[in-house]
Protein backbone atom coordinates (compact mmCIF):
# COMPACT_ATOMS: atom_id res chain seq x y z
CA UNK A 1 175.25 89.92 -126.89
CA UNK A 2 172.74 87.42 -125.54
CA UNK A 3 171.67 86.68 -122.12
CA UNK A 4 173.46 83.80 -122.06
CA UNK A 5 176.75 84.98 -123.65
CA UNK A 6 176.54 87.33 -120.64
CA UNK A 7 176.34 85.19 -118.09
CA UNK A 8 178.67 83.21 -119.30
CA UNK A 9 181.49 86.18 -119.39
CA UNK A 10 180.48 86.64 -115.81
CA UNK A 11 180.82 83.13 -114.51
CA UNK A 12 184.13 83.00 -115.60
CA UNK A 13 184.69 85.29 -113.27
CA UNK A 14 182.88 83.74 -110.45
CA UNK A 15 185.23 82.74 -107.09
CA UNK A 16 183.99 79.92 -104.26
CA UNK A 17 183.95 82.14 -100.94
CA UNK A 18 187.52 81.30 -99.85
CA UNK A 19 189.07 83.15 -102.87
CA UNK A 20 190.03 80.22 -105.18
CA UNK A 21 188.72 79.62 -108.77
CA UNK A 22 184.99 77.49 -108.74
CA UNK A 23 186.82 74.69 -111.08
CA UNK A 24 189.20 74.11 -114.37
CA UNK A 25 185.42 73.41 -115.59
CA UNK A 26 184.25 76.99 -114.82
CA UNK A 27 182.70 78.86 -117.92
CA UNK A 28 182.80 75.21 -120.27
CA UNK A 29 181.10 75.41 -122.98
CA UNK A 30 179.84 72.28 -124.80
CA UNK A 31 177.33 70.68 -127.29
CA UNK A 32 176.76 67.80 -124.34
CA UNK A 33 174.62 67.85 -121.48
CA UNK A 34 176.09 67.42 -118.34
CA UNK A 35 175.43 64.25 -116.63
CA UNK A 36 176.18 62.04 -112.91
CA UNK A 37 179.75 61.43 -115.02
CA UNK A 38 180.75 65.26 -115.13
CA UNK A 39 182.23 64.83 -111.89
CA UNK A 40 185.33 65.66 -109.40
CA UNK A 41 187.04 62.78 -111.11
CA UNK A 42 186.20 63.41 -114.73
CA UNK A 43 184.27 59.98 -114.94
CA UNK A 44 182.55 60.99 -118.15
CA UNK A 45 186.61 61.75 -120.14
CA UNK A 46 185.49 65.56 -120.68
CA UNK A 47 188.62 66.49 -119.99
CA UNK A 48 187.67 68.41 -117.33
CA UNK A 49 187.28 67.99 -113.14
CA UNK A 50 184.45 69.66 -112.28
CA UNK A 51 183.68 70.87 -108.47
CA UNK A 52 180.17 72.69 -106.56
CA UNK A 53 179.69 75.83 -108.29
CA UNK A 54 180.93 74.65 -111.95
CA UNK A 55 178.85 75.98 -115.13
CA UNK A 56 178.97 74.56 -118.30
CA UNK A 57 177.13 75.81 -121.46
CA UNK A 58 175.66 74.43 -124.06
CA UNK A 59 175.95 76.44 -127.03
CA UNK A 60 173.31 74.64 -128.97
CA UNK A 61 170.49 75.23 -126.44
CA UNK A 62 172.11 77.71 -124.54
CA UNK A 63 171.10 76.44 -121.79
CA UNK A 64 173.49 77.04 -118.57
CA UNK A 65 173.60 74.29 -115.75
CA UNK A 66 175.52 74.50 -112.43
CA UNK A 67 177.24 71.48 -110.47
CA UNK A 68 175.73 71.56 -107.18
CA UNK A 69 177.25 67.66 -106.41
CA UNK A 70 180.33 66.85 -107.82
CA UNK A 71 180.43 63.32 -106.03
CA UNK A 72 181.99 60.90 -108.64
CA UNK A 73 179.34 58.86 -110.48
CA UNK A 74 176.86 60.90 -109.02
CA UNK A 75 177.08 64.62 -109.78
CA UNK A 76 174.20 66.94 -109.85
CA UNK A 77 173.63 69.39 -112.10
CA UNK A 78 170.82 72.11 -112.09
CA UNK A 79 169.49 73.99 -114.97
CA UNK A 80 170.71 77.54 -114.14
CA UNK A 81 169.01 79.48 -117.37
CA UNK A 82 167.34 78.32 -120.21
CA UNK A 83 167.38 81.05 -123.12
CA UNK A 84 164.59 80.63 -125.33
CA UNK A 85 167.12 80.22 -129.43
């Protein structure tokens, strides 16, 4: 198992403080990169709402970012790992 497969078992486990799931997006795995549009709203059409605290994969690179602005049209996302393929 890589690094990455690893951490992404474990962030599907991940919880906000309060108790409740991170997101529906928690743990997605894509070929995309997440952008401003992989928002609260879904503003990009992923299919998914995405809140603070989301990760998303990308199981080309994987690389793992996490949403730390889900504002819609304007979401940040920071590069959380990059595994070297």
């Amino acid at each position: 198992m890589s690094l990455s497969d690893d951490i992404a078992l474990q962030t599907y486990q991940m919880y906000h403080l309060n108790g409740d799931p991170i997101a529906a997006g928690a743990n997605f795995l894509t070929t995309g990169v997440p952008d401003d549009t992989w928002d609260s709203t879904d503003t990009s059409g992923v299919g998914r709402k995405f809140s603070v605290g989301s990760f998303v994969q990308n199981t080309i690179t994987n690389v793992l970012y996490r949403c730390t602005d889900a504002t819609p049209g304007a979401a940040i996302w920071r590069i959380v790992i990059q595994e070297e393929i």
